[in-house]
C-alpha atoms as a PDB file:
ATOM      1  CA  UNK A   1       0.000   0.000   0.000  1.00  0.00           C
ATOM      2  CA  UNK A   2       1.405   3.506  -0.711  1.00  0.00           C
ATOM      3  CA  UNK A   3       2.375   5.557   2.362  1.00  0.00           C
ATOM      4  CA  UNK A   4       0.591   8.564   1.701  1.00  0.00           C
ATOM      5  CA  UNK A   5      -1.154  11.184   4.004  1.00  0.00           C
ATOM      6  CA  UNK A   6      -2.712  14.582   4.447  1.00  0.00           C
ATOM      7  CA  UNK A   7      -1.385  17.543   4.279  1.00  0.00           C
ATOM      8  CA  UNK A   8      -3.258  18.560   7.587  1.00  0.00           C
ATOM      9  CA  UNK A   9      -2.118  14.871   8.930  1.00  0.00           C
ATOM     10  CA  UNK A  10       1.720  16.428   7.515  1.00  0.00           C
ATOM     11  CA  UNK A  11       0.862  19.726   9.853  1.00  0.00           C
ATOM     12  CA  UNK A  12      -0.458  18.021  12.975  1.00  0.00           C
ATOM     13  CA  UNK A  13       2.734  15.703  12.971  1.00  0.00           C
ATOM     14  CA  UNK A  14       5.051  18.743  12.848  1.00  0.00           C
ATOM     15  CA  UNK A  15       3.119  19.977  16.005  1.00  0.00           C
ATOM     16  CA  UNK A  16       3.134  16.347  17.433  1.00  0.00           C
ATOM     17  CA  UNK A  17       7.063  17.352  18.072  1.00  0.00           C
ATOM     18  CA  UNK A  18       6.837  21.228  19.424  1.00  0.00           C
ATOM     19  CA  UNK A  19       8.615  20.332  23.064  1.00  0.00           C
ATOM     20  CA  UNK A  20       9.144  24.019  24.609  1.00  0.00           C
ATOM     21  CA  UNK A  21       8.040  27.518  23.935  1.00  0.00           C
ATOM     22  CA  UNK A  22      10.614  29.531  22.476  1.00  0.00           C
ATOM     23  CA  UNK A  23      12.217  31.655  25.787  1.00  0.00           C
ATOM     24  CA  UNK A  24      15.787  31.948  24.385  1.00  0.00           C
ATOM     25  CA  UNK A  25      16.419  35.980  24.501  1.00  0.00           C
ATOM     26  CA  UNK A  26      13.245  36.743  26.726  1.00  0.00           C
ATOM     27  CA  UNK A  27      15.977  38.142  29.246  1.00  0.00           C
ATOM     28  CA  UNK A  28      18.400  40.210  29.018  1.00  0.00           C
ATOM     29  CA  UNK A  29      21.042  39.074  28.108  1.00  0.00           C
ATOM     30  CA  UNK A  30      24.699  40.493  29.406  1.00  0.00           C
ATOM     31  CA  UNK A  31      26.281  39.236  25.954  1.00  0.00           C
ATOM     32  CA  UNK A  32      24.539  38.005  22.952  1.00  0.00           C
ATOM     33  CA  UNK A  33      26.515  34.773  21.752  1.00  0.00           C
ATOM     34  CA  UNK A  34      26.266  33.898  18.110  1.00  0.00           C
ATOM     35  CA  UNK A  35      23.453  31.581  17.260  1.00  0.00           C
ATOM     36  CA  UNK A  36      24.009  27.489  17.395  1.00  0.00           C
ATOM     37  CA  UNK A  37      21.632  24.859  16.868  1.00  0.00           C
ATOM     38  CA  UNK A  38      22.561  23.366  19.802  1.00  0.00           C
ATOM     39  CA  UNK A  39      20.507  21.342  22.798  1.00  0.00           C
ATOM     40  CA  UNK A  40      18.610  24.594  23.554  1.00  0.00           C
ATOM     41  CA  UNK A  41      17.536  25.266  20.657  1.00  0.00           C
ATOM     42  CA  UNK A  42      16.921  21.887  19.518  1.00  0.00           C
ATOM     43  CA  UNK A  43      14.325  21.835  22.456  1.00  0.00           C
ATOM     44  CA  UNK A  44      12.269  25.042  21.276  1.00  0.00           C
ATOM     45  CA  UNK A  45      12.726  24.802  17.744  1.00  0.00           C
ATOM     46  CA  UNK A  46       9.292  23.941  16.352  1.00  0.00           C
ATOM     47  CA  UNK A  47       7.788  26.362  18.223  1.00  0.00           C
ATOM     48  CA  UNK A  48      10.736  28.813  17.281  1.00  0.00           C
ATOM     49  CA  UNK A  49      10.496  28.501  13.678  1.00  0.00           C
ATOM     50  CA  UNK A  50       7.234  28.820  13.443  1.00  0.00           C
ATOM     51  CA  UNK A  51       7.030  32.108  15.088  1.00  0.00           C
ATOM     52  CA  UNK A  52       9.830  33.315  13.020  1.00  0.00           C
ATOM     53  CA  UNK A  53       8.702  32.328   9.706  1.00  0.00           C
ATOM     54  CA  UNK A  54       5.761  33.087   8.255  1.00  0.00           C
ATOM     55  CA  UNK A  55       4.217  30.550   5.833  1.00  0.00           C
ATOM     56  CA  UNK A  56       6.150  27.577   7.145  1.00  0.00           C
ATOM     57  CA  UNK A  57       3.637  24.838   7.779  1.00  0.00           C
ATOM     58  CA  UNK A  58       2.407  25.355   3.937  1.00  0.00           C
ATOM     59  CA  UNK A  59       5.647  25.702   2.746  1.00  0.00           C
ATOM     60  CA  UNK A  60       7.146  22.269   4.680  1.00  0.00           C
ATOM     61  CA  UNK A  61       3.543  20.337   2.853  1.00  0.00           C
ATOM     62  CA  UNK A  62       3.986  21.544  -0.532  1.00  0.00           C
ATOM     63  CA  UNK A  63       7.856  20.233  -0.385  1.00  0.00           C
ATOM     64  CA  UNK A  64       6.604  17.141   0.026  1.00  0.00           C
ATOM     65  CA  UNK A  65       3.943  17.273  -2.489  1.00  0.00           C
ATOM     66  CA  UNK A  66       6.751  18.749  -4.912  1.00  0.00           C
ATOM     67  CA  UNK A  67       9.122  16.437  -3.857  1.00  0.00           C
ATOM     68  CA  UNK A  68       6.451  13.457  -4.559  1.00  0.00           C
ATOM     69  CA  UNK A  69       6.283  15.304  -8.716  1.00  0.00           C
ATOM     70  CA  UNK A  70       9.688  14.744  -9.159  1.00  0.00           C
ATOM     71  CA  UNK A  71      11.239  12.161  -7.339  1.00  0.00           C
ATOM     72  CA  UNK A  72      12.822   8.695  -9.676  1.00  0.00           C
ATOM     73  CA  UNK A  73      12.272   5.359  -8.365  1.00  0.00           C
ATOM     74  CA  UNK A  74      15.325   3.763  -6.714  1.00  0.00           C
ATOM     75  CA  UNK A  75      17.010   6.998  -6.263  1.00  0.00           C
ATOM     76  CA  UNK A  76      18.409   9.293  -3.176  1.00  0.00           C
ATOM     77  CA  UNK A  77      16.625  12.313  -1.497  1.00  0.00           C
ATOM     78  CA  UNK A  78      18.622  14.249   0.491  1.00  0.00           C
ATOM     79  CA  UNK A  79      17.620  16.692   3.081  1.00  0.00           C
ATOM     80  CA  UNK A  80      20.746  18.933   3.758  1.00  0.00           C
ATOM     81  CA  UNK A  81      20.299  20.499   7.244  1.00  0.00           C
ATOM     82  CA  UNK A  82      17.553  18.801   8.176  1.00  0.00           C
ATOM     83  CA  UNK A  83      17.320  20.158  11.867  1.00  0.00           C
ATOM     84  CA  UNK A  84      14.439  18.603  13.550  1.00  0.00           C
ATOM     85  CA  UNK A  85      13.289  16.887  10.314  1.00  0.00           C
ATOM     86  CA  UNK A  86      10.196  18.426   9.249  1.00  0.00           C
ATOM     87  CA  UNK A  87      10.869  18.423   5.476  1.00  0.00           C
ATOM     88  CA  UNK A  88      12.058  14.716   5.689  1.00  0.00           C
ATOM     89  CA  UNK A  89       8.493  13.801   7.286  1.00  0.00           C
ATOM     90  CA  UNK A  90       6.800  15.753   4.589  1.00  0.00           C
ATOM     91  CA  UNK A  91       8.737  14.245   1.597  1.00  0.00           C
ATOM     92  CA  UNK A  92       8.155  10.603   3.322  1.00  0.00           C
ATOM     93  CA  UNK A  93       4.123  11.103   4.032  1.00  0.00           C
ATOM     94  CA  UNK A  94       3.999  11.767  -0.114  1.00  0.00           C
ATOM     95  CA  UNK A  95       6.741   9.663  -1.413  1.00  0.00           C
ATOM     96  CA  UNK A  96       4.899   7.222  -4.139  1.00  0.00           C
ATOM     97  CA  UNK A  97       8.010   6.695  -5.923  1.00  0.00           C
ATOM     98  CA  UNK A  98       9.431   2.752  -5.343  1.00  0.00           C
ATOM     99  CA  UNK A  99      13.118   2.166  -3.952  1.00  0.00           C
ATOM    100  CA  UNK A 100      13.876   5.924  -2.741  1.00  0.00           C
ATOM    101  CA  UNK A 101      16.114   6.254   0.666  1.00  0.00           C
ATOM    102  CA  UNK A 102      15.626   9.671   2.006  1.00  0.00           C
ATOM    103  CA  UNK A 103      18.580  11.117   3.983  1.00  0.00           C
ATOM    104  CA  UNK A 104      18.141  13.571   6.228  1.00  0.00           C
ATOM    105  CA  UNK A 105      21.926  15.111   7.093  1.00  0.00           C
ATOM    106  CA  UNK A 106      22.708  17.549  10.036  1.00  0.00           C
ATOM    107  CA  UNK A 107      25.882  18.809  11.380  1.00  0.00           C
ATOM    108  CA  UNK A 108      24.514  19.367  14.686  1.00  0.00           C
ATOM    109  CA  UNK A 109      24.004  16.054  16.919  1.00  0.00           C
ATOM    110  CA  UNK A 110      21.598  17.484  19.153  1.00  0.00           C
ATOM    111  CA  UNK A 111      19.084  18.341  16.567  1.00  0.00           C
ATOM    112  CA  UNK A 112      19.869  15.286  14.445  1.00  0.00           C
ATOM    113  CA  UNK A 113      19.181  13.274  17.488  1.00  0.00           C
ATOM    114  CA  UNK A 114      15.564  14.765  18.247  1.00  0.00           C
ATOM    115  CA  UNK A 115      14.924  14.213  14.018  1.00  0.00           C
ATOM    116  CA  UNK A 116      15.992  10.346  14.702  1.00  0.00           C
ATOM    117  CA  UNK A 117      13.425  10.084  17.931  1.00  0.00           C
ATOM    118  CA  UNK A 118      10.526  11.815  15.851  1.00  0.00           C
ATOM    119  CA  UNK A 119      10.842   9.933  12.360  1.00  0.00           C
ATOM    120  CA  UNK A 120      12.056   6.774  13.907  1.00  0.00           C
ATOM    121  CA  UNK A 121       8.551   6.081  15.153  1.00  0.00           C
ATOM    122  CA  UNK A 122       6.896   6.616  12.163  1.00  0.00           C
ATOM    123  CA  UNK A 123       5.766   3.147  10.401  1.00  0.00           C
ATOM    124  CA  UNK A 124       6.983   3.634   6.982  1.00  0.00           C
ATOM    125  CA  UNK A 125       7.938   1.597   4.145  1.00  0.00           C
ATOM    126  CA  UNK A 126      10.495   4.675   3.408  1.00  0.00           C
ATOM    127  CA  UNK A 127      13.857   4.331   5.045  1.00  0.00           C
ATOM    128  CA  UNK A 128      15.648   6.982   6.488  1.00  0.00           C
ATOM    129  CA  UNK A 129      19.227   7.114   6.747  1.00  0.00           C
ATOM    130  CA  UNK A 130      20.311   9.532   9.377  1.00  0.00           C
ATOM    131  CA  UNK A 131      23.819  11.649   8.960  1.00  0.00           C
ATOM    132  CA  UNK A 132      25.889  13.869  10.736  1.00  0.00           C
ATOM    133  CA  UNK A 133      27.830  15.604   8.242  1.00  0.00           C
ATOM    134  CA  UNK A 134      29.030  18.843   7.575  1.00  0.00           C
ATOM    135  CA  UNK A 135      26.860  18.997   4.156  1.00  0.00           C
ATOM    136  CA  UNK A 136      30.094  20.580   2.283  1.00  0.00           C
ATOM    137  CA  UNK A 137      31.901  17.436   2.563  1.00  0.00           C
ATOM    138  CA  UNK A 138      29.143  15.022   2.237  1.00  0.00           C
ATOM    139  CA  UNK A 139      28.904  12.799  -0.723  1.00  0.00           C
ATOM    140  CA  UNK A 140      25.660  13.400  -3.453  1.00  0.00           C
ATOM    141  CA  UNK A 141      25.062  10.464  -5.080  1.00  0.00           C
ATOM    142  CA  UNK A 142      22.282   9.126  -7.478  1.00  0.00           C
ATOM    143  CA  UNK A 143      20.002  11.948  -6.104  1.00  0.00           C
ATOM    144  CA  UNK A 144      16.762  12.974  -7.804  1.00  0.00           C
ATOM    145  CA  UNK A 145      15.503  15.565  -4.855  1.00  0.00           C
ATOM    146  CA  UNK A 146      17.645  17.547  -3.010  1.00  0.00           C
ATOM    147  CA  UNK A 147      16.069  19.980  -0.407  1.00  0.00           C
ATOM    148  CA  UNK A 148      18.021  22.983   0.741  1.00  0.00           C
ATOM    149  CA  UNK A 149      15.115  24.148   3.587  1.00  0.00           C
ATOM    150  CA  UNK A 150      16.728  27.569   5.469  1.00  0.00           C
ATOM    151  CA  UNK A 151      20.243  25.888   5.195  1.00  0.00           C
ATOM    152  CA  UNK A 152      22.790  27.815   2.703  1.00  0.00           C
ATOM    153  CA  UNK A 153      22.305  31.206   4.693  1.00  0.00           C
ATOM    154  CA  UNK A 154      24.224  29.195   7.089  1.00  0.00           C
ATOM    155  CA  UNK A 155      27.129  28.207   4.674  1.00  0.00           C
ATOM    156  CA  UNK A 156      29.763  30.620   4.852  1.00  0.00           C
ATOM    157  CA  UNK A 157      29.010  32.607   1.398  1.00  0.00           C
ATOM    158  CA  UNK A 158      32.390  31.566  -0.161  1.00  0.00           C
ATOM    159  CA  UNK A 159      31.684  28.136   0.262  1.00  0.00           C
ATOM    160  CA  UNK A 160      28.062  28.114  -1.326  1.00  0.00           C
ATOM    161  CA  UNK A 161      28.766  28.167  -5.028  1.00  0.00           C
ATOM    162  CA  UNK A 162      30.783  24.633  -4.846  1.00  0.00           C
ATOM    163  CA  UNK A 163      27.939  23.337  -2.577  1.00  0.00           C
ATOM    164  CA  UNK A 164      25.417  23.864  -5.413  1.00  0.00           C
ATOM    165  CA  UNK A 165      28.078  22.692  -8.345  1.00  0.00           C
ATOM    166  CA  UNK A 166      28.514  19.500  -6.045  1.00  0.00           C
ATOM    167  CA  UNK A 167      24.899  18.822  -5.638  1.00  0.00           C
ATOM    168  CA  UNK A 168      24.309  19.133  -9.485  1.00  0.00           C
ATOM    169  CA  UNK A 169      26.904  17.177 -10.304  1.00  0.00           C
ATOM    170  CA  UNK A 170      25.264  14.652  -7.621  1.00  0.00           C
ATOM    171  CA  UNK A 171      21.713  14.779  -9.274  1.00  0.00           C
ATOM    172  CA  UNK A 172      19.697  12.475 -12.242  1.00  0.00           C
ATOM    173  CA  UNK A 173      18.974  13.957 -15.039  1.00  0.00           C
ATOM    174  CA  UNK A 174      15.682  15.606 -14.403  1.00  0.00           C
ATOM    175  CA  UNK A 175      16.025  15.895 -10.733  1.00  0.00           C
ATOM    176  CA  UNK A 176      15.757  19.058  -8.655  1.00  0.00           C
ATOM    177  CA  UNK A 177      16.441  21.378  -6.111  1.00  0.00           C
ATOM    178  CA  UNK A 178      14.697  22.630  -3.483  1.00  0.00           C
ATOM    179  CA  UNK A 179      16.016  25.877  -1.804  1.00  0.00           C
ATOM    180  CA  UNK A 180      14.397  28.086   0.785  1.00  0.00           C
ATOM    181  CA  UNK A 181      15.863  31.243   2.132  1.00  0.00           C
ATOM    182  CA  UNK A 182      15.299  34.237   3.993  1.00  0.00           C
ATOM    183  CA  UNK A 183      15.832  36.729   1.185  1.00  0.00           C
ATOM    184  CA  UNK A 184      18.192  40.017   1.088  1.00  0.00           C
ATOM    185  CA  UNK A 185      16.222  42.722  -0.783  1.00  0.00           C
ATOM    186  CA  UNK A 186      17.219  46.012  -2.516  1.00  0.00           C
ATOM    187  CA  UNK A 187      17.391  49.159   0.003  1.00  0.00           C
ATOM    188  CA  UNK A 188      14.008  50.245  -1.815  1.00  0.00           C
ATOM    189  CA  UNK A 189      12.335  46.831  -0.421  1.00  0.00           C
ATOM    190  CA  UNK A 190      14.275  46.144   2.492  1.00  0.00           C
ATOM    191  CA  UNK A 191      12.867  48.428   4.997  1.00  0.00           C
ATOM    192  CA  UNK A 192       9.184  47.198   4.130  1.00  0.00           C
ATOM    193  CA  UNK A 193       9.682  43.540   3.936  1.00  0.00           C
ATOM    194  CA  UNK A 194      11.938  43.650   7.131  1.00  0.00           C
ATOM    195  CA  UNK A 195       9.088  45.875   9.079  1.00  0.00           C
ATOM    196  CA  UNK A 196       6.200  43.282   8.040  1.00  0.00           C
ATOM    197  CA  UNK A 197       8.519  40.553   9.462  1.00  0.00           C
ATOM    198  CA  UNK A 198       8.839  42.217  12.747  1.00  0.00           C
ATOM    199  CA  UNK A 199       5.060  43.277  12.779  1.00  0.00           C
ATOM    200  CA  UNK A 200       4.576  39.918  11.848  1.00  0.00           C
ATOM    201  CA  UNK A 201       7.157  38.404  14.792  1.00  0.00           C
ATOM    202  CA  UNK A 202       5.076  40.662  17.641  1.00  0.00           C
ATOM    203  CA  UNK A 203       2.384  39.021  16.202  1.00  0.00           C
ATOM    204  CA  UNK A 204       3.418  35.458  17.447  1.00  0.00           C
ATOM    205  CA  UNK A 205       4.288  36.945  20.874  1.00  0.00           C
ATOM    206  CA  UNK A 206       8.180  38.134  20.641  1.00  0.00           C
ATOM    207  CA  UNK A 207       9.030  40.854  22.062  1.00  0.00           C
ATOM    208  CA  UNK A 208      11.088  43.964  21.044  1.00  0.00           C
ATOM    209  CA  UNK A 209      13.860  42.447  23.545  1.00  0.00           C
ATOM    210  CA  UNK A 210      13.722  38.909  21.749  1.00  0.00           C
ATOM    211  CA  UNK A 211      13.611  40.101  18.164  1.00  0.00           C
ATOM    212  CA  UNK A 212      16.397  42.659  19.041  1.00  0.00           C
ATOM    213  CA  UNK A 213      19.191  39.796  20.845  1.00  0.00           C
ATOM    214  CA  UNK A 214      18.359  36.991  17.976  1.00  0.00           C
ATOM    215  CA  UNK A 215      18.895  39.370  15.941  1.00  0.00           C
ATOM    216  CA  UNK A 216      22.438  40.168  17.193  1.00  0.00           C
ATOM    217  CA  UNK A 217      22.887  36.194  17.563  1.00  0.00           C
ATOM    218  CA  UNK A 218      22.166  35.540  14.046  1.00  0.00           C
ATOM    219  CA  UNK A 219      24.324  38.846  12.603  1.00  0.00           C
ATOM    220  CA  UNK A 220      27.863  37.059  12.303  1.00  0.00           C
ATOM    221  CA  UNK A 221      25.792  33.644  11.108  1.00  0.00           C
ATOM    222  CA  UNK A 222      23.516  34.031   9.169  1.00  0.00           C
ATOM    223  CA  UNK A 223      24.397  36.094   5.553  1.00  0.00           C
ATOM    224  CA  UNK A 224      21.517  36.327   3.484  1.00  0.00           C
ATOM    225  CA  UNK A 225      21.618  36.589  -0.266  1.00  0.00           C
ATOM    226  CA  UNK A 226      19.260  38.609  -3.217  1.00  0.00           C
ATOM    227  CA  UNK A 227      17.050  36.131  -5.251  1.00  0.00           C
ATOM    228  CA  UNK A 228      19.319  37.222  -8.556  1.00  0.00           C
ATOM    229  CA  UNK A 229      22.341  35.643  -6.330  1.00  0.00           C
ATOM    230  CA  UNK A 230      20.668  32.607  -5.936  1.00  0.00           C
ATOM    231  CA  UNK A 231      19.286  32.268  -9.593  1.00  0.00           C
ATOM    232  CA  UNK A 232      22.513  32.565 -10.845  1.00  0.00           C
ATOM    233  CA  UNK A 233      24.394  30.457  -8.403  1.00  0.00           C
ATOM    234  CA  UNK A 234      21.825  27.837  -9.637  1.00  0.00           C
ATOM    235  CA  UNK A 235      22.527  28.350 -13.296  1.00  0.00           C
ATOM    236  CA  UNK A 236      25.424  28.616 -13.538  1.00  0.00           C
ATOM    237  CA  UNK A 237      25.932  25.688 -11.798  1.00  0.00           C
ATOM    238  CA  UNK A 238      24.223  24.158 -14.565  1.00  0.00           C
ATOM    239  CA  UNK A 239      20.443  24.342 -14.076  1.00  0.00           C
ATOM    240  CA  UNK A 240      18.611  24.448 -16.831  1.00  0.00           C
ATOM    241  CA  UNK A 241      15.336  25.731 -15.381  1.00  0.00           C
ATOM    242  CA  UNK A 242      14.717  28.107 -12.146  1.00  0.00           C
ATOM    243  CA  UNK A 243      11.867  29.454 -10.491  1.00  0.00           C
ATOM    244  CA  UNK A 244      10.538  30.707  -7.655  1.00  0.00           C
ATOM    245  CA  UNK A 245       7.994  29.055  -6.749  1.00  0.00           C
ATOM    246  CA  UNK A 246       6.430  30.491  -2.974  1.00  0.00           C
ATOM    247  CA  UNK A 247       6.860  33.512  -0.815  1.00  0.00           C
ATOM    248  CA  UNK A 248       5.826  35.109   2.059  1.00  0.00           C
ATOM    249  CA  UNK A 249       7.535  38.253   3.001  1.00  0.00           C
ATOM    250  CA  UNK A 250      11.249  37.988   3.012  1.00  0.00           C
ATOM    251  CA  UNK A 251      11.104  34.358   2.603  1.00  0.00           C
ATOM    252  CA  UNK A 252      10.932  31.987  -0.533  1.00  0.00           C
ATOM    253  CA  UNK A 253      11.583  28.749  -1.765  1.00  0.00           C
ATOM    254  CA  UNK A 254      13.448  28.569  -5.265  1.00  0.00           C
ATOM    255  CA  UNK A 255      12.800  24.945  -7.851  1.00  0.00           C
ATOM    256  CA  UNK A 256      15.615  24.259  -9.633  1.00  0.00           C
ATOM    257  CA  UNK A 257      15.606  21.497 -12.232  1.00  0.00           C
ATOM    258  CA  UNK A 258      18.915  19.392 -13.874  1.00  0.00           C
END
């Protein structure tokens, strides 16, 4: 029988995981270390990211109904910084596609740990190979679907264009990429899109205080790029078609297909 779901059934088991309400920076704080998905914020971030981002849960169900459009049978789909594994659970609920092994790859082993406990008590026919890996240096092999969900901002920027010529050269024919980013936009956007995100941020409950010190966490971590930076990181890494294909406010997901 396939192993198919939902996409509220996708939604509800995203919340089925959201441990701890995101306190992080509700204090002061006497220095603001730069951000680490580490055991703290492995334990609020559900609840984080979905305060932060607007959009998520629809973006995190049609990933896997994407994924499900273009994935080959008996071939690899990677999710590359995978944190708490929402995108792997939403590929696997859809996934009609016969001998695919999805890996979901972290380089932090207290969020890869949390993905392991969630997924590994799913019954599926889908296996899930579970890596820590520093996703510069991992391997892409046979891979139809890649899925790049809020993970190159944290590449150092000099390191990003050989990540995506690596993962092409790493893909099927046919297959594609997946890549979701919190967008830079030009000084005459910026200052709109970044206010609606705040307004937007207040509206989930943060405060001033906590938008302020993740903020400062994030500065030295986090480098965002334009959308034409990504487009033509993508082709000229060799992809023959690009789109974007969702946003909400300074956030969008990109398609790109080999």
């Amino acid at each position: 029988m396939t192993y198919r779901t939902s996409w509220p059934l996708t939604i509800n088991a995203t919340r089925m995981y959201r441990m701890q309400k995101d306190t992080l920076y509700s204090q002061p704080l006497s220095a603001v270390e730069d951000f680490r998905f580490d055991q703290r914020v492995a334990n609020v971030f559900p609840d984080m990211i979905q305060r932060s981002v607007p959009g998520y849960s629809a973006m995190i169900a049609l990933i896997g109904v994407i994924a499900d459009q273009y994935a080959q049978p008996n071939s690899n789909i990677y999710d590359l910084g995978c944190s708490l594994g929402a995108a792997s659970m939403a590929i696997r609920h859809r996934l009609t596609a016969p001998g695919c092994t999805l890996l979901a790859v972290d380089n932090s082993a207290d969020m890869l740990a949390k993905a392991q406990s969630f997924l590994g008590v799913e019954d599926s026919p889908i296996p899930v190979q579970f890596v820590e890996a520093d996703i510069r240096n991992l391997p892409i092999e046979n891979a139809s679907v890649v899925v790049l969900n809020f993970t190159l901002q944290f590449v150092p920027p000099d390191d990003r264009a050989t990540l995506i010529q690596r993962i092409y050269r790493g893909m099927r024919p046919g297959g594609i990429l997946l890549l979701s980013e919190k967008i830079a936009f030009d000084p005459s956007q910026s200052t709109l899109q970044n206010d609606l995100h705040i307004a937007f941020k207040k509206a989930q409950g943060y405060s001033d205080l906590e938008i302020s010190q993740k903020r400062s966490a994030l500065e030295n971590v986090m480098r965002l790029d334009s959308v034409a930076d990504h487009l033509a990181r993508l082709r000229t890494a060799g992809f023959q078609q690009t789109e974007v294909w969702y946003q909400c406010l300074n956030f969008q997901s990109m398609l790109a297909i080999k």
